[in-house]
N, C-alpha and C. Protein backbone atom coordinates (compact mmCIF):
# COMPACT_ATOMS: atom_id res chain seq x y z
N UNK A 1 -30.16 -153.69 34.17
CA UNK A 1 -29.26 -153.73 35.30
C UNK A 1 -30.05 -153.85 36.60
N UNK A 2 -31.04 -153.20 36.44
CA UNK A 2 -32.01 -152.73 37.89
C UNK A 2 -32.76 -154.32 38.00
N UNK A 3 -32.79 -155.07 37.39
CA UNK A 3 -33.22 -156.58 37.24
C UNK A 3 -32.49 -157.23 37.62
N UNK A 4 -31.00 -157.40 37.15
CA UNK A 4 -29.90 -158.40 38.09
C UNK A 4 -29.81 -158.10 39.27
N UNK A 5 -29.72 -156.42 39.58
CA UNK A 5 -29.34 -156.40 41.01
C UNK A 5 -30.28 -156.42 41.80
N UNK A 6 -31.96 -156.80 41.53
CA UNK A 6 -32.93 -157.28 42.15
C UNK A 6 -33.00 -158.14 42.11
N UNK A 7 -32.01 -159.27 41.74
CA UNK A 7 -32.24 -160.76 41.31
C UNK A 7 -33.61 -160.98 40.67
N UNK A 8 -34.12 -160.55 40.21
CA UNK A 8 -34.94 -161.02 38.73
C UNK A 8 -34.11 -161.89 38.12
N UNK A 9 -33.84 -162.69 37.73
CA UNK A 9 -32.99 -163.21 36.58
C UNK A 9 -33.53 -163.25 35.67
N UNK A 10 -35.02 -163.88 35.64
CA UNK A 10 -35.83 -163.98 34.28
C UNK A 10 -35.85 -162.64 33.04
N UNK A 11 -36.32 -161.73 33.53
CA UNK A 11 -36.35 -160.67 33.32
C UNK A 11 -34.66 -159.83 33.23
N UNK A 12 -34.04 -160.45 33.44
CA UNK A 12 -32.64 -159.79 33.59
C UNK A 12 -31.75 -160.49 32.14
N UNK A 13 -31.71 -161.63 32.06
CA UNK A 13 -31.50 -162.32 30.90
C UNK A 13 -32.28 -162.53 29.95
N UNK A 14 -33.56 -161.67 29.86
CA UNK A 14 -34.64 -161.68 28.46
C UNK A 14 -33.91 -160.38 27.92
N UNK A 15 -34.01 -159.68 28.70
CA UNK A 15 -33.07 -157.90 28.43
C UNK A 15 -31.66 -157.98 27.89
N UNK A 16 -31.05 -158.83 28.16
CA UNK A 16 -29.59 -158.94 27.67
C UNK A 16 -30.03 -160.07 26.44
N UNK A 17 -30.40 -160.58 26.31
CA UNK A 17 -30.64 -161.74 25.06
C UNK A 17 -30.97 -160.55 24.07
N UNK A 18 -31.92 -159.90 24.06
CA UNK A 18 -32.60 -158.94 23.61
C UNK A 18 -31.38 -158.18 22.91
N UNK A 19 -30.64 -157.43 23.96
CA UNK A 19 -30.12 -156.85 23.00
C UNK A 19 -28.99 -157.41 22.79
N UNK A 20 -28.66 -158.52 23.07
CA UNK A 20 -27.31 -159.34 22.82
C UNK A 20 -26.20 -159.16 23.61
N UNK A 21 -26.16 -158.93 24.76
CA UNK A 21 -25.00 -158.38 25.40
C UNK A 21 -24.38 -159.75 26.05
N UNK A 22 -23.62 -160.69 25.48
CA UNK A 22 -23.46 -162.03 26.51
C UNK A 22 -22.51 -162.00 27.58
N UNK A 23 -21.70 -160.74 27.50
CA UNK A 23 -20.93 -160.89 28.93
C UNK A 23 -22.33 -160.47 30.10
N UNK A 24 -23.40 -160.10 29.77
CA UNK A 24 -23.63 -160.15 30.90
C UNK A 24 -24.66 -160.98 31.39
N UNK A 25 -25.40 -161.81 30.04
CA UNK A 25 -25.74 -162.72 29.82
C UNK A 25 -25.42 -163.62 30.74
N UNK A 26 -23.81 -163.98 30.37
CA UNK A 26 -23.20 -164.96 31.43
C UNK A 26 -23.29 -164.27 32.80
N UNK A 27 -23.30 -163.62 33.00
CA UNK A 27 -23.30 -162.99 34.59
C UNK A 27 -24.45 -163.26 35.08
N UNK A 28 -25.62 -163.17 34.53
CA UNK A 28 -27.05 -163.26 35.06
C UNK A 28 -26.89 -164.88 35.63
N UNK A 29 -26.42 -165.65 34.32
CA UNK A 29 -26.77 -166.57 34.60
C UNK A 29 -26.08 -167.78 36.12
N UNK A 30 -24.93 -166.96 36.07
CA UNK A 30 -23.72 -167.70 37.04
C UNK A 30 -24.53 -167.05 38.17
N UNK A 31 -24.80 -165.57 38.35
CA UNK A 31 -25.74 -165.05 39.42
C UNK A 31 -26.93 -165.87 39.88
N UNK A 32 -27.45 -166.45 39.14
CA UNK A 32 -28.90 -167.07 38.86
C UNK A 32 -28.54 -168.39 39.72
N UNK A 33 -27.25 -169.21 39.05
CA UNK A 33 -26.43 -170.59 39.79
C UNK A 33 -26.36 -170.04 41.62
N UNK A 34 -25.75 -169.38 41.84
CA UNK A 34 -24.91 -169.03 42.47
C UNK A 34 -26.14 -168.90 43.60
N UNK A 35 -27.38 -167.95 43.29
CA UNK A 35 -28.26 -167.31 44.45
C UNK A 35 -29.20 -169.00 44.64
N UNK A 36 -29.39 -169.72 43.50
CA UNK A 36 -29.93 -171.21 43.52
C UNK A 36 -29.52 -171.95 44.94
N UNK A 37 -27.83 -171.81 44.67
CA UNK A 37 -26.83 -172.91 46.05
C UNK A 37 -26.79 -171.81 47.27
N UNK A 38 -27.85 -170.62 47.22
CA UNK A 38 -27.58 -169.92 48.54
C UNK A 38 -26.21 -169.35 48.63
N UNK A 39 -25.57 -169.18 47.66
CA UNK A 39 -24.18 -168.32 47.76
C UNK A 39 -23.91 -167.35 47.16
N UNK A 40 -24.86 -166.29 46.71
CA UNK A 40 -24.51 -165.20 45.77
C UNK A 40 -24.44 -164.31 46.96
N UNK A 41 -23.07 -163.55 46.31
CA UNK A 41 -23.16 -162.42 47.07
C UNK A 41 -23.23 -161.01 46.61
N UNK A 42 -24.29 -160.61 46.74
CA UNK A 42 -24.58 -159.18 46.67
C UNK A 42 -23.92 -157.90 46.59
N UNK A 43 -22.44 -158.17 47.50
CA UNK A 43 -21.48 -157.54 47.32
C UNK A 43 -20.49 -157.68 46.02
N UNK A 44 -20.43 -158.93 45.59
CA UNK A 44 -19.51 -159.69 44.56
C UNK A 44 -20.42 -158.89 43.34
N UNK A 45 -21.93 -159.40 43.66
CA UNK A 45 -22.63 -158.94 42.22
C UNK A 45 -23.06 -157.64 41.45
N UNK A 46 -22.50 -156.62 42.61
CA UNK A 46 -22.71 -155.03 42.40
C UNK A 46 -21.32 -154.63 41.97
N UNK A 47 -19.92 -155.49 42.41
CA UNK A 47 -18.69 -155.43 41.58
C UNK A 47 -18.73 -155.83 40.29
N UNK A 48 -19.25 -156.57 40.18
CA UNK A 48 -19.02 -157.82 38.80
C UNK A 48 -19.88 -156.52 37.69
N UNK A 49 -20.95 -156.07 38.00
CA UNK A 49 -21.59 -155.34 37.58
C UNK A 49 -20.90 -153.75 36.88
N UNK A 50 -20.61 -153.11 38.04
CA UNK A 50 -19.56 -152.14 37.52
C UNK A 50 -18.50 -152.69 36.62
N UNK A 51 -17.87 -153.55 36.79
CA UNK A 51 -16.75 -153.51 36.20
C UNK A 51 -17.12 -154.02 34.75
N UNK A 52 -18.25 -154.63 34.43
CA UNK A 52 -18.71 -154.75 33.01
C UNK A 52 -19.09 -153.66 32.67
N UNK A 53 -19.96 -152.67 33.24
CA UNK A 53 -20.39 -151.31 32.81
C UNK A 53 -19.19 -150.37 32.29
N UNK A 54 -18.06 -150.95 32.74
CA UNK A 54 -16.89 -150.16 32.37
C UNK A 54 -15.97 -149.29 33.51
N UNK A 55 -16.76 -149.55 34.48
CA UNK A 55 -16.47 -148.55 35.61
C UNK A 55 -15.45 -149.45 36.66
N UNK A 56 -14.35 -149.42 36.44
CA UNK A 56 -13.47 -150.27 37.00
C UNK A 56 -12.52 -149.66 38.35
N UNK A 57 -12.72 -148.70 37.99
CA UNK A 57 -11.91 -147.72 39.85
C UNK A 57 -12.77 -148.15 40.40
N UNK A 58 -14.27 -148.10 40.26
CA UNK A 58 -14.93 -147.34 41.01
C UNK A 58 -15.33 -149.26 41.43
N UNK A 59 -15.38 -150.18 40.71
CA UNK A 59 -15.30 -151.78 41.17
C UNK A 59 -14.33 -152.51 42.07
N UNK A 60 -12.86 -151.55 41.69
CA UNK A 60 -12.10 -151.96 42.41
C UNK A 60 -11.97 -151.28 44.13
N UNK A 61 -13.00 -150.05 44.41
CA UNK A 61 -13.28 -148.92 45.48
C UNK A 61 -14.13 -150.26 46.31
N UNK A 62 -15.04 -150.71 45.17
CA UNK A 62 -16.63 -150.95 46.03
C UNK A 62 -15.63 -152.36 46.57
N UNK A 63 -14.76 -153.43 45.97
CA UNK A 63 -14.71 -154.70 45.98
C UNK A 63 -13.76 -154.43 47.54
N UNK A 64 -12.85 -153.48 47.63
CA UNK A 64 -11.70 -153.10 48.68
C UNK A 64 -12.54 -152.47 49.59
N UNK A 65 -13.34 -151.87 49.96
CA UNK A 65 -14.30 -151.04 50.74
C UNK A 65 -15.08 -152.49 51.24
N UNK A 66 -15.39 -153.71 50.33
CA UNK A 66 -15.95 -154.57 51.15
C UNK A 66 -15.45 -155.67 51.95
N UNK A 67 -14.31 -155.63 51.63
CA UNK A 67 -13.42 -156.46 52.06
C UNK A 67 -13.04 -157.66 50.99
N UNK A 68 -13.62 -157.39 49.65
CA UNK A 68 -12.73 -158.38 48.60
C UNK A 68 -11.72 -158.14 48.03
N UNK A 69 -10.25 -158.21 48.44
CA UNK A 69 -9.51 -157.78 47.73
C UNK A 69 -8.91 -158.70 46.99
N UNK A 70 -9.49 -159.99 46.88
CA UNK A 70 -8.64 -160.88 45.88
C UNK A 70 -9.66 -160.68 44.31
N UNK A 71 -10.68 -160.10 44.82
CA UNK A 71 -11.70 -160.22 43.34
C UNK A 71 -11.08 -158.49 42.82
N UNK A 72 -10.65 -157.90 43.99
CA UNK A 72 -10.17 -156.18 43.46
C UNK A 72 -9.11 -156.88 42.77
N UNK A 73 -7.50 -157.51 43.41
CA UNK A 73 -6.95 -157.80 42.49
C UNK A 73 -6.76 -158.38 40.92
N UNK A 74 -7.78 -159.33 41.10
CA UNK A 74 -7.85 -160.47 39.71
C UNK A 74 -8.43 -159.34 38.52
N UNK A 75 -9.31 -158.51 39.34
CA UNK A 75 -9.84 -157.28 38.14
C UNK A 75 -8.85 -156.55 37.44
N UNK A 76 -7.71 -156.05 38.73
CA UNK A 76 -6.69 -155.26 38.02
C UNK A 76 -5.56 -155.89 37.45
N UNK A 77 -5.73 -157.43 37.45
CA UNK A 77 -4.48 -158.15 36.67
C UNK A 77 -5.65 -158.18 35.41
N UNK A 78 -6.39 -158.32 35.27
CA UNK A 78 -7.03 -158.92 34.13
C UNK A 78 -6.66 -157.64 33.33
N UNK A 79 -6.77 -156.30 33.71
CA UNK A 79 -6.79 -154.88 33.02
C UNK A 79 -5.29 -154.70 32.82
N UNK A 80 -4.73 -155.67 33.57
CA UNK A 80 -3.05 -155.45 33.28
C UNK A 80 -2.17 -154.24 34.23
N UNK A 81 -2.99 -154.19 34.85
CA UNK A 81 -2.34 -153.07 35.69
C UNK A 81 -1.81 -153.56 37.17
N UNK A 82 -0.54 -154.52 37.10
CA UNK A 82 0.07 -155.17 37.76
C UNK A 82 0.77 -154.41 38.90
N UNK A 83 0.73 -153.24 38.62
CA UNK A 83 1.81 -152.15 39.63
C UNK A 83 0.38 -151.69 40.48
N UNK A 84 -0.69 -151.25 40.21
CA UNK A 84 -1.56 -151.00 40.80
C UNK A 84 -2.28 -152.17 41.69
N UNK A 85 -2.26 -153.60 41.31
CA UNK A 85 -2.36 -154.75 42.27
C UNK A 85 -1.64 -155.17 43.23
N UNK A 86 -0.04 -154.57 42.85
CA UNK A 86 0.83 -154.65 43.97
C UNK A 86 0.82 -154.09 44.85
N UNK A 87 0.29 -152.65 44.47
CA UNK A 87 0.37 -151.79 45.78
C UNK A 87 -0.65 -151.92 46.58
N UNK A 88 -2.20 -152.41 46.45
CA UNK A 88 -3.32 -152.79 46.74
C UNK A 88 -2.81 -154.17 47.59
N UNK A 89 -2.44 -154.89 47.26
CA UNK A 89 -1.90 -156.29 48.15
C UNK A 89 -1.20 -155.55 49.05
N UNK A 90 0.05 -154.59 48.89
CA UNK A 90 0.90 -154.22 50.20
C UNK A 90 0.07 -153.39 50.81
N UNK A 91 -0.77 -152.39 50.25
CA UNK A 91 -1.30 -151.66 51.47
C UNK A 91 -2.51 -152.82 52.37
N UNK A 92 -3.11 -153.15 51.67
CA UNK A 92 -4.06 -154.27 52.77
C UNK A 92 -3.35 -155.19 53.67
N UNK A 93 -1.97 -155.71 53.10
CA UNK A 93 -1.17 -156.36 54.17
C UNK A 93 -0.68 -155.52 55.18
N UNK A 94 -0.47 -153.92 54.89
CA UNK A 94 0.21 -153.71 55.91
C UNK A 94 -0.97 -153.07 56.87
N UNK A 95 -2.13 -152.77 56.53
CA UNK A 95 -3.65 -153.12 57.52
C UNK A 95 -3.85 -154.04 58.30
N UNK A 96 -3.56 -155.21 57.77
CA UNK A 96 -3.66 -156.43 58.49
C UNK A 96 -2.46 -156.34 59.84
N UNK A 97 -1.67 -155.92 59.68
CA UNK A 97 -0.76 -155.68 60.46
C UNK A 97 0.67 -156.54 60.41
N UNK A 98 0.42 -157.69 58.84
CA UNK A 98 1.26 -158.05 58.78
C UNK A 98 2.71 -157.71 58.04
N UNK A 99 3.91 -158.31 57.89
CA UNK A 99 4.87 -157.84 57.50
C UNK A 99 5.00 -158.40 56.10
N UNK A 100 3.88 -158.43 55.59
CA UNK A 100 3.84 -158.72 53.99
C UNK A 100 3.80 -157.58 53.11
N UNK A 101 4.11 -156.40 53.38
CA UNK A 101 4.02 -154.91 52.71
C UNK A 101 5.29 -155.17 52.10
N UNK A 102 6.42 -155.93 52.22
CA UNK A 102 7.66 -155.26 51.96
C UNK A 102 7.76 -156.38 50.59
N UNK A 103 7.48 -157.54 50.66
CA UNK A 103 6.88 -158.61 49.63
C UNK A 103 6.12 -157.98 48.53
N UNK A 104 6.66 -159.10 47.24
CA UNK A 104 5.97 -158.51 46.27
C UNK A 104 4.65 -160.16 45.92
N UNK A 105 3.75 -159.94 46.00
CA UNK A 105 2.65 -161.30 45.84
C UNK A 105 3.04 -161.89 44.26
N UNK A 106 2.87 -163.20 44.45
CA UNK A 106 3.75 -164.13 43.59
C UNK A 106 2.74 -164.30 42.64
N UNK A 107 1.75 -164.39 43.22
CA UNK A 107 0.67 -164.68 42.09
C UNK A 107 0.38 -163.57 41.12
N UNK A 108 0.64 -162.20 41.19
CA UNK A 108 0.64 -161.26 40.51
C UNK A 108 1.82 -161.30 39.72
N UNK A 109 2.66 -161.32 40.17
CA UNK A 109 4.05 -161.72 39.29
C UNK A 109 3.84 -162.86 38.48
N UNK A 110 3.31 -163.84 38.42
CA UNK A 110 3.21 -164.75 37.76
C UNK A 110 2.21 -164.27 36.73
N UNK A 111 1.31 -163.67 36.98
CA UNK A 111 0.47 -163.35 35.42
C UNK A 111 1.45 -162.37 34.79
N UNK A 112 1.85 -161.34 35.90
CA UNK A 112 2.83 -160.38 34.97
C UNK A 112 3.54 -160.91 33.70
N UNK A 113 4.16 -162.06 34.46
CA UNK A 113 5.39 -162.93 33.76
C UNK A 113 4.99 -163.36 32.43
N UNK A 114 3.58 -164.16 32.51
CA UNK A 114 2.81 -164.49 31.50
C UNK A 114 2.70 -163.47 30.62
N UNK A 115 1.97 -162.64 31.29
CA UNK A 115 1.83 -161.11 30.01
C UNK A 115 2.82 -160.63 29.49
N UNK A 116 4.04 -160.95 29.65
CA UNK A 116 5.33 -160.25 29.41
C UNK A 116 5.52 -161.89 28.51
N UNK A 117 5.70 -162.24 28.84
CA UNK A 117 6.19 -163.75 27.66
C UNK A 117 4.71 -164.14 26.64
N UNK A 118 3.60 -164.01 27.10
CA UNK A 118 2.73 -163.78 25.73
C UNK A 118 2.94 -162.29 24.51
N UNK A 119 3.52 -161.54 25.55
CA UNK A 119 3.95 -160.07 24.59
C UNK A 119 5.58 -160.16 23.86
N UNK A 120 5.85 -161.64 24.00
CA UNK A 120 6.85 -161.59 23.58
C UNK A 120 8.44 -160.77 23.97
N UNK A 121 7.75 -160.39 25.04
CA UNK A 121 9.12 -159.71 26.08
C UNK A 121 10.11 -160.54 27.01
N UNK A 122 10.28 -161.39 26.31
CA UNK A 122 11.33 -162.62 27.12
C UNK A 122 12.19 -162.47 27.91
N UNK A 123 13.23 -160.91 27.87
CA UNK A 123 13.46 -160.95 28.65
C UNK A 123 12.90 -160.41 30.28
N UNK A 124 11.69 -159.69 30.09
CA UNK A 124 11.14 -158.94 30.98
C UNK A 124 10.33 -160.27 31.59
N UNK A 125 9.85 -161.18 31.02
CA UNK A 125 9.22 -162.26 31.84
C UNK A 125 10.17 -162.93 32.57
N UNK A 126 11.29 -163.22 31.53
CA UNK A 126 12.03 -163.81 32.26
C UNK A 126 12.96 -163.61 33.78
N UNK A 127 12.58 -161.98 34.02
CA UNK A 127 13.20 -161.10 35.36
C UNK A 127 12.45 -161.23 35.99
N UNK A 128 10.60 -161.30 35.95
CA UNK A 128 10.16 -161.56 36.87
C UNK A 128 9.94 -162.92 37.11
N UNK A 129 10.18 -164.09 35.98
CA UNK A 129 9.94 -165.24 37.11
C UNK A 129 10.94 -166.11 37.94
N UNK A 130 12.20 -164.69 38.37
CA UNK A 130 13.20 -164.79 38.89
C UNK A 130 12.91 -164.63 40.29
């Protein structure tokens, strides 16, 4: 770990080959792309990090504390916890000062919808992609 987040990559992806770990495998390596084109961000890569370690409050703390809240959200749709992304979108909107708190974000509803019609809950997808 202490290798990716020093950008080592070499050394960061001999350690994960090693012991086989390819989710993070792939992480080194998109990290590795990413710091190449001058665009890794350090903040993104200490999230991405926790939240593979398992530590996902504490990814979704660091990603909202830095001001990413679309990478906080996509984490907590991916975990399925759609009620907890909603309220994270309304409270940062209503920070912003805009009148998007009272809105529910469409794009969260739309995976909902998905997850509810891949779970075979037709009619529950079908209420939210109302």
């Amino acid at each position: 770990m202490e290798a990716l987040q020093a950008k080592d990559f070499l050394h960061a992806k001999k350690a994960f080959c090693r012991i086989k770990d390819l989710k993070f495998i792939n992480l080194a390596e998109r990290a590795e792309m990413d710091n190449k084109n001058r665009n890794l961000d350090d903040t993104w890569l200490a999230g991405q990090v926790l939240a593979l370690l398992g530590k996902h409050k504490e990814a979704v703390a660091h990603y909202t504390k830095n001001n990413q809240l679309q990478s906080a959200i996509i984490l907590l749709t991916q975990m399925k916890k759609f009620n907890e992304a909603q309220e994270l979108s309304k409270k940062h909107a209503n920070k912003k000062g805009t009148d998007g708190g009272s809105l529910l974000d469409p794009s969260i509803l739309i995976k909902q919808a998905e997850f509810e019609r891949d779970s075979n809950n037709w009619k529950e997808a079908a209420n939210l992609y109302q």
